[in-house]
Protein backbone atom coordinates (compact mmCIF):
# COMPACT_ATOMS: atom_id res chain seq x y z
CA UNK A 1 -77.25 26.66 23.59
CA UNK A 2 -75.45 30.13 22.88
CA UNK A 3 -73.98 30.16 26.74
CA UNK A 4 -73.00 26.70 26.42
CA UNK A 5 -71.13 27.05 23.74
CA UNK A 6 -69.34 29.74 25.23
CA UNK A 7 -68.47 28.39 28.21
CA UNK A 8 -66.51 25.25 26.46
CA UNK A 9 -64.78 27.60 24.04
CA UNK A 10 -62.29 29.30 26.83
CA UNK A 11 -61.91 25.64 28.74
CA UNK A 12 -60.61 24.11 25.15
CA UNK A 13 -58.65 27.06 24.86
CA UNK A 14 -57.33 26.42 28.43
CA UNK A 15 -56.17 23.02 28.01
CA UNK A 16 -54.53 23.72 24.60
CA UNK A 17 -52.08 26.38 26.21
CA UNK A 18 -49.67 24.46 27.94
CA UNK A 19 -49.43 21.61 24.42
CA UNK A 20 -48.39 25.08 22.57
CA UNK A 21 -45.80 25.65 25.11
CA UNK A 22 -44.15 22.47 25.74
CA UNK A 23 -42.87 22.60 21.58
CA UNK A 24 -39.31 21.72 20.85
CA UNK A 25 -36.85 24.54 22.11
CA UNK A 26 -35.61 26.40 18.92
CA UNK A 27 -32.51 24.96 17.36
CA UNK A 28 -29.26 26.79 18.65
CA UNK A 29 -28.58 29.98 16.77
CA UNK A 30 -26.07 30.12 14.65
CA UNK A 31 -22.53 32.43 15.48
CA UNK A 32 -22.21 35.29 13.54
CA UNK A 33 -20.99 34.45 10.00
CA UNK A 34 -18.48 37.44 10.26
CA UNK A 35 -17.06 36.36 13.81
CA UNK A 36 -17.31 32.62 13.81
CA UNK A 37 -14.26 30.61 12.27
CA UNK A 38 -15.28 28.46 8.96
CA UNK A 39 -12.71 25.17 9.01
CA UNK A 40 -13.74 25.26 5.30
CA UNK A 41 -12.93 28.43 4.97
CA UNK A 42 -9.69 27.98 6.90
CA UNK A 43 -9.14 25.20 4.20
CA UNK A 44 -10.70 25.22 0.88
CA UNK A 45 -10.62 22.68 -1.46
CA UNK A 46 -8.78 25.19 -3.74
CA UNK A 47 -5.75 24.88 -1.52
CA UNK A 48 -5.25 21.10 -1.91
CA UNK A 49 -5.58 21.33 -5.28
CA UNK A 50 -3.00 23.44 -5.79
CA UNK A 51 -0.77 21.13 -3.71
CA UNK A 52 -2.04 18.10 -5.04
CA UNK A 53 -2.17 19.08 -8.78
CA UNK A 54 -4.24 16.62 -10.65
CA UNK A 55 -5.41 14.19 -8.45
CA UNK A 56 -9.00 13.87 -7.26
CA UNK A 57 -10.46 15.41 -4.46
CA UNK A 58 -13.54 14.69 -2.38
CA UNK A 59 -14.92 17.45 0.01
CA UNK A 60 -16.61 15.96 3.19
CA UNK A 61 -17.93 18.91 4.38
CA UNK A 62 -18.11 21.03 7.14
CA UNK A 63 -18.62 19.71 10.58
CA UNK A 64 -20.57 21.52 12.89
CA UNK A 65 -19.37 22.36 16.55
CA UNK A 66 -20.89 20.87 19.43
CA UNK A 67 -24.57 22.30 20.75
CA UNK A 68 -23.29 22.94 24.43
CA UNK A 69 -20.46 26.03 23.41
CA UNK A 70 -23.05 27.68 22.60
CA UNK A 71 -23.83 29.17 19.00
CA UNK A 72 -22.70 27.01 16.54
CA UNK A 73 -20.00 27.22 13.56
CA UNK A 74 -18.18 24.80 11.07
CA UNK A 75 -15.35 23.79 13.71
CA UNK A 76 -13.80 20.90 11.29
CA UNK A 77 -14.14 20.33 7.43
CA UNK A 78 -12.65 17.02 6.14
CA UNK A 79 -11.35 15.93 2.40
CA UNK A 80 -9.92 12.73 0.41
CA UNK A 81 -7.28 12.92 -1.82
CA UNK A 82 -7.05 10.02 -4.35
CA UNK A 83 -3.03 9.65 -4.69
CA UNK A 84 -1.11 6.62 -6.35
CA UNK A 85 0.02 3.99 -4.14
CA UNK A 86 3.97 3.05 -4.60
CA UNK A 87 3.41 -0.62 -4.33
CA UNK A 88 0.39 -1.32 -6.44
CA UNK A 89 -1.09 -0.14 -9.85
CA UNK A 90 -4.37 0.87 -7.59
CA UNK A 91 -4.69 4.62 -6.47
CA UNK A 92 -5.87 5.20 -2.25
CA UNK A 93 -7.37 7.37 -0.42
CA UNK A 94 -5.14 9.65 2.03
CA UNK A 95 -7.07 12.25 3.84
CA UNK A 96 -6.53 16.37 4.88
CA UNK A 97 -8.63 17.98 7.56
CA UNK A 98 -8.95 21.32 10.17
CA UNK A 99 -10.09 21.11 12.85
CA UNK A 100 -11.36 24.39 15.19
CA UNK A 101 -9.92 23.39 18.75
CA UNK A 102 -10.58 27.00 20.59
CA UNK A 103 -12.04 30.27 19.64
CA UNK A 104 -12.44 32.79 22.18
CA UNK A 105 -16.00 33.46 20.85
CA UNK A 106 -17.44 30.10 22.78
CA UNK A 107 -14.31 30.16 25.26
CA UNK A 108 -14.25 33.40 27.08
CA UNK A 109 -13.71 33.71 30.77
CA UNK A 110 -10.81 30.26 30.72
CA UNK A 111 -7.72 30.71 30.43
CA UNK A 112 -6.07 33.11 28.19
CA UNK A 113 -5.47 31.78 24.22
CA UNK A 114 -1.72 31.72 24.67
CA UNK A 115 -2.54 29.51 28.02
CA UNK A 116 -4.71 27.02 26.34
CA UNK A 117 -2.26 26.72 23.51
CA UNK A 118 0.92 25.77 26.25
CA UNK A 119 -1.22 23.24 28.13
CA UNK A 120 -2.37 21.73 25.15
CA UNK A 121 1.56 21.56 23.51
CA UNK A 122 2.17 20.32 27.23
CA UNK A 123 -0.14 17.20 27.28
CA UNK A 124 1.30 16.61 23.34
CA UNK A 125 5.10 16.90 24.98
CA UNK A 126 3.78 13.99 27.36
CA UNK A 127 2.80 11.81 24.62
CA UNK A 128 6.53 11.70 22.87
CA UNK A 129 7.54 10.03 26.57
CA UNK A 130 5.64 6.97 26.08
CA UNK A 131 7.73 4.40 24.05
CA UNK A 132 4.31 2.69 22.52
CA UNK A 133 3.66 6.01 21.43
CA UNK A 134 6.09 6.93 17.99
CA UNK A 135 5.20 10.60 17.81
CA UNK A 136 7.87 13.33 16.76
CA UNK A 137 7.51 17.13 18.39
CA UNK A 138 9.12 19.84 16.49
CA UNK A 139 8.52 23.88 16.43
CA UNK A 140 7.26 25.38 13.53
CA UNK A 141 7.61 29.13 12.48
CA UNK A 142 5.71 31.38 9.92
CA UNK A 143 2.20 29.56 10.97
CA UNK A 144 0.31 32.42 12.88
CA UNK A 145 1.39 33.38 16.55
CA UNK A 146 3.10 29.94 17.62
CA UNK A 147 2.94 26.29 16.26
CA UNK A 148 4.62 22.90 16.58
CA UNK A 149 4.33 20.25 14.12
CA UNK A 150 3.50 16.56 15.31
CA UNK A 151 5.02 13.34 13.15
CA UNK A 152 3.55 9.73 13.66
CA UNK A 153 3.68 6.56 11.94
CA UNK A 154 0.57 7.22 10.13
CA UNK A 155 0.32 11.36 9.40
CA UNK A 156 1.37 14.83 9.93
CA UNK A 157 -0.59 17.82 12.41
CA UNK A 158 0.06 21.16 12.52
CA UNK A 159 -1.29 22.67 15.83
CA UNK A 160 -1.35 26.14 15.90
CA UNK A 161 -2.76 29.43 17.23
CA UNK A 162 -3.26 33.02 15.70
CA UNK A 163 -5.13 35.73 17.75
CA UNK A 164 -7.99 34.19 19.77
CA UNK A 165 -8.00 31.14 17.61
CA UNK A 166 -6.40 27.78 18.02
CA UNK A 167 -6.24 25.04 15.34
CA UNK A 168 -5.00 21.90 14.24
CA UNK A 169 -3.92 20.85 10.50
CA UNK A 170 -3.60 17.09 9.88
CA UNK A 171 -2.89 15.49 6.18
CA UNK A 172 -2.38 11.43 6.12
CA UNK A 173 1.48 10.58 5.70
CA UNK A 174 1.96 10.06 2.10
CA UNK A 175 5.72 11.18 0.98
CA UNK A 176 8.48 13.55 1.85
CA UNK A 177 5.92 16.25 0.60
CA UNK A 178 3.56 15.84 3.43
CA UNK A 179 5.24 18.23 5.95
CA UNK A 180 5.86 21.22 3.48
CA UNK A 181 2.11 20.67 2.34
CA UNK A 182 0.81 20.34 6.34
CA UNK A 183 2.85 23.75 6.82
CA UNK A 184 1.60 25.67 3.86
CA UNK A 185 -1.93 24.84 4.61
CA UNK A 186 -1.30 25.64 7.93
CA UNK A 187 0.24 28.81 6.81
CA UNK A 188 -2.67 29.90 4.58
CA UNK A 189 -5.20 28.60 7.54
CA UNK A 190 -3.44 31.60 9.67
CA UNK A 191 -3.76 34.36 7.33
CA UNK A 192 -7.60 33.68 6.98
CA UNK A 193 -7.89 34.58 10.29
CA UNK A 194 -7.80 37.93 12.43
CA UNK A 195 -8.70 38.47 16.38
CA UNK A 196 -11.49 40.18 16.91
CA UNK A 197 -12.43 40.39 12.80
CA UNK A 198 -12.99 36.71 12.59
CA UNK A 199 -12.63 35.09 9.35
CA UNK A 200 -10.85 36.92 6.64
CA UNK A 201 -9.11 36.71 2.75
CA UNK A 202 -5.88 35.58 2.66
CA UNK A 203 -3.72 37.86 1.08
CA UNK A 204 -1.78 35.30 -1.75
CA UNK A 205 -2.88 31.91 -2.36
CA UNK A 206 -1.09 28.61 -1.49
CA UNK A 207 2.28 28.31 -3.19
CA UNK A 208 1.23 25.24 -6.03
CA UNK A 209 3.53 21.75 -6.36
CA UNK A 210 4.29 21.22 -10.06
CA UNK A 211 3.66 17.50 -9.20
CA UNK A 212 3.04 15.06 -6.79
CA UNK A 213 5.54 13.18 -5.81
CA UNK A 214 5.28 9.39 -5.68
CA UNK A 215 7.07 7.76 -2.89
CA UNK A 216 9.49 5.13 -3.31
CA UNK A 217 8.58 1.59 -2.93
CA UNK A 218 11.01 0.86 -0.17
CA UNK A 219 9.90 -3.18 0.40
CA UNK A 220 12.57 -5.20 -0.83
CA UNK A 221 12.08 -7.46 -4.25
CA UNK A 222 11.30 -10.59 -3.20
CA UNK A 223 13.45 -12.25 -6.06
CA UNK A 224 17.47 -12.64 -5.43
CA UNK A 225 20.08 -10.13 -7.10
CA UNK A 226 20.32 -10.83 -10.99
CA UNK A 227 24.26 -12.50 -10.34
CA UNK A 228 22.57 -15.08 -8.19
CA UNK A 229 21.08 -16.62 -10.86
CA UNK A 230 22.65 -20.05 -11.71
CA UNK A 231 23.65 -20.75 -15.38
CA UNK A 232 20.86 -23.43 -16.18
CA UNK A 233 23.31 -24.72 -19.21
CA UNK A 234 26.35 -25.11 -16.79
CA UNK A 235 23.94 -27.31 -14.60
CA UNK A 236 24.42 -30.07 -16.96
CA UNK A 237 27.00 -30.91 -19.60
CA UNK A 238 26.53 -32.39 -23.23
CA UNK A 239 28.71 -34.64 -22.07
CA UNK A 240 26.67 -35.92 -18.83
CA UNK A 241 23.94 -36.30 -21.28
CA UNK A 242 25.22 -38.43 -23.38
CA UNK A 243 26.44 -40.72 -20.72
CA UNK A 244 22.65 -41.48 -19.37
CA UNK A 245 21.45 -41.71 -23.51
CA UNK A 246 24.64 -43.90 -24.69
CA UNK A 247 22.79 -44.81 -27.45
CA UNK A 248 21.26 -41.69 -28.73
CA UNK A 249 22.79 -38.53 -31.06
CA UNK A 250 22.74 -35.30 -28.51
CA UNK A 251 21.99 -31.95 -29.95
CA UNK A 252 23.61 -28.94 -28.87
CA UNK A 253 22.03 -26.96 -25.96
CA UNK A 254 19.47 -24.39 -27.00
CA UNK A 255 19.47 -21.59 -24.42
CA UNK A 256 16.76 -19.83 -22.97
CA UNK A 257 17.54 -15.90 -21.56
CA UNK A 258 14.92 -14.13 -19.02
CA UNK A 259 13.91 -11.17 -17.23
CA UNK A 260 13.56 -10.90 -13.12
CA UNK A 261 10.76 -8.78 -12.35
CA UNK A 262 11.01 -5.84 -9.45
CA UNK A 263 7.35 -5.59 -8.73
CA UNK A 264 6.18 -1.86 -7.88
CA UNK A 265 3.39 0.60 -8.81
CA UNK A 266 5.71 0.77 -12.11
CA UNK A 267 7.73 -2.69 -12.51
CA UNK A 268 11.50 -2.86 -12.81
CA UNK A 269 12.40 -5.70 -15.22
CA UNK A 270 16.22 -6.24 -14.89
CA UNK A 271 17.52 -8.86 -17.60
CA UNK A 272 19.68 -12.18 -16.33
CA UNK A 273 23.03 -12.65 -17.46
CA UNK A 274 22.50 -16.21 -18.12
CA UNK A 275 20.44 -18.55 -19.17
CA UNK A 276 17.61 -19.95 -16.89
CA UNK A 277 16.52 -22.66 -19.55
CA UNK A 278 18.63 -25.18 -21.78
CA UNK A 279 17.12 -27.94 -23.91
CA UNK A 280 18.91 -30.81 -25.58
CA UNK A 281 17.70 -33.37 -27.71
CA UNK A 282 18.49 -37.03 -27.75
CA UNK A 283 17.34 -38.93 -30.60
CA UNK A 284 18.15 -42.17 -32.19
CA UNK A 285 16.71 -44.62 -35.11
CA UNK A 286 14.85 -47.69 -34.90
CA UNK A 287 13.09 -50.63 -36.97
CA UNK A 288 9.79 -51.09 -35.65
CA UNK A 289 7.36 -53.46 -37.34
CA UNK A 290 9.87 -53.29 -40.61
CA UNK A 291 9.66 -49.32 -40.29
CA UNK A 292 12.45 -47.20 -39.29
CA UNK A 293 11.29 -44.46 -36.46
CA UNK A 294 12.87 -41.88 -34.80
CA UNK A 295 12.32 -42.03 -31.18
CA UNK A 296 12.88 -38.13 -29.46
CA UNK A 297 13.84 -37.05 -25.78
CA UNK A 298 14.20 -33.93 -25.36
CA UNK A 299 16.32 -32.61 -21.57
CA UNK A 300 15.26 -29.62 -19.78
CA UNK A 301 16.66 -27.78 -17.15
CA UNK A 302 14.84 -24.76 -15.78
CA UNK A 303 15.77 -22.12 -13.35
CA UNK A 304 12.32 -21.53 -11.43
CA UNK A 305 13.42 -18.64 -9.69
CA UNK A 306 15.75 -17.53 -6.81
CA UNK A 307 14.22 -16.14 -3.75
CA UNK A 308 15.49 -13.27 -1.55
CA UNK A 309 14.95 -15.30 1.17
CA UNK A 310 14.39 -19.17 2.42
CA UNK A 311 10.81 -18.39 3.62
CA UNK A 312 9.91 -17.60 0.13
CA UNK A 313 11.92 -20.08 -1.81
CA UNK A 314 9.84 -23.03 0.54
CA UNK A 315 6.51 -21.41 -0.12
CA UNK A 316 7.37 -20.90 -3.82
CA UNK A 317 8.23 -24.18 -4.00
CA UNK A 318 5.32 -25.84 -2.59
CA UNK A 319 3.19 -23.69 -4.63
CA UNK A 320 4.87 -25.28 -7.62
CA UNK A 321 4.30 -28.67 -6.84
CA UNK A 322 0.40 -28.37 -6.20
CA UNK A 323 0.22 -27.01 -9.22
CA UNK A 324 2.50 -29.97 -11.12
CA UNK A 325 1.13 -31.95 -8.92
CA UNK A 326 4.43 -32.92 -8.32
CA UNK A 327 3.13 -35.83 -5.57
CA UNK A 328 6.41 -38.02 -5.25
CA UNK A 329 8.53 -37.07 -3.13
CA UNK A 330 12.48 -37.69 -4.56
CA UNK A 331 14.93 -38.33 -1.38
CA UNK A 332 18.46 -37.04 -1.29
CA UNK A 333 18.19 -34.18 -4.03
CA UNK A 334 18.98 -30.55 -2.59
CA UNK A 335 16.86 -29.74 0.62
CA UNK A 336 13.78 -30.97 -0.96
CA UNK A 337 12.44 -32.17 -4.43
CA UNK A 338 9.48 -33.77 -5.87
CA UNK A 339 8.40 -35.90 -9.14
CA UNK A 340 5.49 -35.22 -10.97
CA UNK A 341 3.83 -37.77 -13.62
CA UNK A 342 5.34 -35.80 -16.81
CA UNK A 343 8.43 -36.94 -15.60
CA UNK A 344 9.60 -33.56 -14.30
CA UNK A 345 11.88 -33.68 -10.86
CA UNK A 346 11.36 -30.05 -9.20
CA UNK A 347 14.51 -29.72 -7.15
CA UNK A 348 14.74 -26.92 -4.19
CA UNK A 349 18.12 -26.14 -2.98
CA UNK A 350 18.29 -23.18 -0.15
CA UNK A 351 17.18 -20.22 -2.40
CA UNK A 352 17.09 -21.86 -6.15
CA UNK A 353 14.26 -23.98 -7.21
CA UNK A 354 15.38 -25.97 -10.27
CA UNK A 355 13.24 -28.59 -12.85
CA UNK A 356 14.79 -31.58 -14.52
CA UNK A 357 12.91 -32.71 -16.88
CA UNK A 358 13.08 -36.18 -19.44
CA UNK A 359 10.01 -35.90 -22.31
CA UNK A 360 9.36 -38.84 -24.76
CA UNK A 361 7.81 -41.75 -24.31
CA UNK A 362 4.18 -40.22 -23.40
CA UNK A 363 2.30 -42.82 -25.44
CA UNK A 364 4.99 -45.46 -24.72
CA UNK A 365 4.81 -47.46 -21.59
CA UNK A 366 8.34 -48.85 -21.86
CA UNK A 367 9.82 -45.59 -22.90
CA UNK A 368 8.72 -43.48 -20.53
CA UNK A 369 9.72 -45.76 -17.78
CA UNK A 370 12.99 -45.12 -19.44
CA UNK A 371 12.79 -41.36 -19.08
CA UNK A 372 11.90 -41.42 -15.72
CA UNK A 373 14.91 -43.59 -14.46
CA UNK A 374 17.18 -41.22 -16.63
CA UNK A 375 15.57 -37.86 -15.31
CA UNK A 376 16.27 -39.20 -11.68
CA UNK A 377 20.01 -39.65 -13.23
CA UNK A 378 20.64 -36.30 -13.90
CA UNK A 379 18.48 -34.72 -11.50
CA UNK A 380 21.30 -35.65 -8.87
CA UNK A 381 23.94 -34.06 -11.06
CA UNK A 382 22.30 -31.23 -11.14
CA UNK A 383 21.21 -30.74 -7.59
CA UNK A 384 25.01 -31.53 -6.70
CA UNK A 385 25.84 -28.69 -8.42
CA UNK A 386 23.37 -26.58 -6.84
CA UNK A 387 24.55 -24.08 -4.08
């Protein structure tokens, strides 16, 4: 039993040799921390705060070069920066990354550095040629050995290339402050880098922004300039008035003033010269059942608002009669108009949307027929004045 047991011993070890050497290879060694670039070292989150003082910033981290260079290194490191939008009260997310294109330490026996960096500046010139294409070449200076700086629609790249090492800077467009802040990172990227040394300290730290600056909301207010405002109290007279309620005591106007509203990350409210509301009242005395009453209309005209353009002024104004449910249509009063069931005609006239309105006569069958006849009256004095 001893010799049997001896001879299956070296046949098990037999067949378990080649499972022991068909492992997984061993994972890629890693470059030489001294020698291999760092993109997060090239840009540390300490730069970006100094440039973007007091705003939040999210590292991505690093992201590791591909397997088939050869040993690997952080070759791109990625970050968000929360900044204030210009058109909203809501803060957004505009990103800053580096990213490693060529070191000579996975690249040697190509084409020189100074080589790689012209063919690649080449392909970029090529780029600007094609009119789909809205990208912006421009030489930079002070950012290592050479550098151009790329502007598209949508952000800002610095390519450059110190020593043996070529890199590209990229921050998301935000405001006039994202070129200076591309360069300087840029810049510091360079001086953290020396041929042949690899990564190194930069000698000063970024240059810090006291601020950042919030770029101007450029989109135009979608409400017309303050003097196109009509005067709502020169819309109709005391006089006109009193000629559709002949039989009735009419007050003096009471005016109403407002504000326009710019809308922006911080609103612009811009008073209006004149008033957008006036209000009379027409009231007279009567005997019913051996009581004496005092029956009330009160007139309203209403600016609604003023539009920037037609497009607007249409959609504002069918917006305003879902909501009155303003389901009658009114013929021949501006371009269009409707009449709604509290006896309110909402008039639209090119930019200005106007409301006419006759109250009284809610619980009164006969009387508010009577104010609905009337408020058709001076609706079409109004809308004639309308421009």
């Amino acid at each position: 039993m001893l010799a049997r047991s001896m001879l299956v011993t070296p046949l098990l070890l037999a067949l378990a040799g080649p499972a022991v050497a068909q492992t997984a290879p061993a994972a890629p060694e890693p470059a030489a921390p001294g020698k291999a670039p760092d993109a997060c070292r090239l840009l540390p989150q300490a730069d970006l705060e100094a440039l973007f003082p007091g705003r939040a910033i999210t590292a991505k981290g690093p992201t590791l070069s591909p397997i088939h260079r050869g040993p690997q290194y952080a070759e791109g490191c990625m970050y968000s920066v929360t900044l204030p939008s210009p058109t909203s009260k809501l803060d957004h997310a505009r990103f800053a990354s580096v990213t490693v294109i060529r070191w000579d330490g996975v690249a040697k026996g190509r084409e020189t550095p100074a080589q790689a960096f012209a063919s690649i500046k080449a392909s970029r010139e090529k780029l600007t040629a094609d009119p789909k294409i809205t990208l912006k070449l421009e030489p930079v200076s002070g950012v290592g050995d050479e550098a151009f700086q790329e502007t598209s629609s949508s952000s800002v790249v610095v390519r450059a290339r110190k020593d043996d090492l070529i890199y590209a800077v990229s921050l998301d467009l935000y405001s006039e402050q994202t070129a200076p802040n591309a360069l300087a990172l840029a810049k510091q990227a360079a001086a953290r880098w020396q041929g042949g040394t690899g990564m190194v300290d930069a000698p000063q730290q970024v240059a810090a922004n006291s601020a950042v600056t919030v770029p101007a909301d450029t989109r135009p207010s979608p409400v017309a300039p303050v003097e196109q405002w009509p005067d709502a109290c020169a819309l109709l007279t005391p006089e006109e008035i009193k000629a559709a309620f002949p039989d009735m005591t009419i007050s003096e106007p009471r005016k109403l003033m407002g504000k326009i509203t710019h809308e922006s990350r911080e609103n612009r409210q811009e008073a209006l010269p004149n008033p957008i509301g006036c209000q009379f009242d027409a009231k007279r005395t009567v005997e019913k059942d051996g009581k004496r009453t005092i029956e009330l209309n009160q007139i309203h005209v209403s600016v609604r608002n003023v539009a920037a353009t037609e497009e607007l002024s249409k959609r504002w104004f069918q917006s305003a009669i879902k909501v009155s449910e303003a389901r009658t249509p009114v013929a021949d009063l501006g371009d269009e108009a409707a009449l709604d069931i509290m006896n309110r005609i909402h008039i639209r006239q090119g930019l200005t949307t106007v409301e006419v309105r006759v109250s009284g006569g809610e619980r009164d069958q006969a009387l508010h027929d009577q104010a609905k006849a009337r408020v058709g009256k001076l609706a079409k004095i109004v809308a004639a004045r309308l421009k």
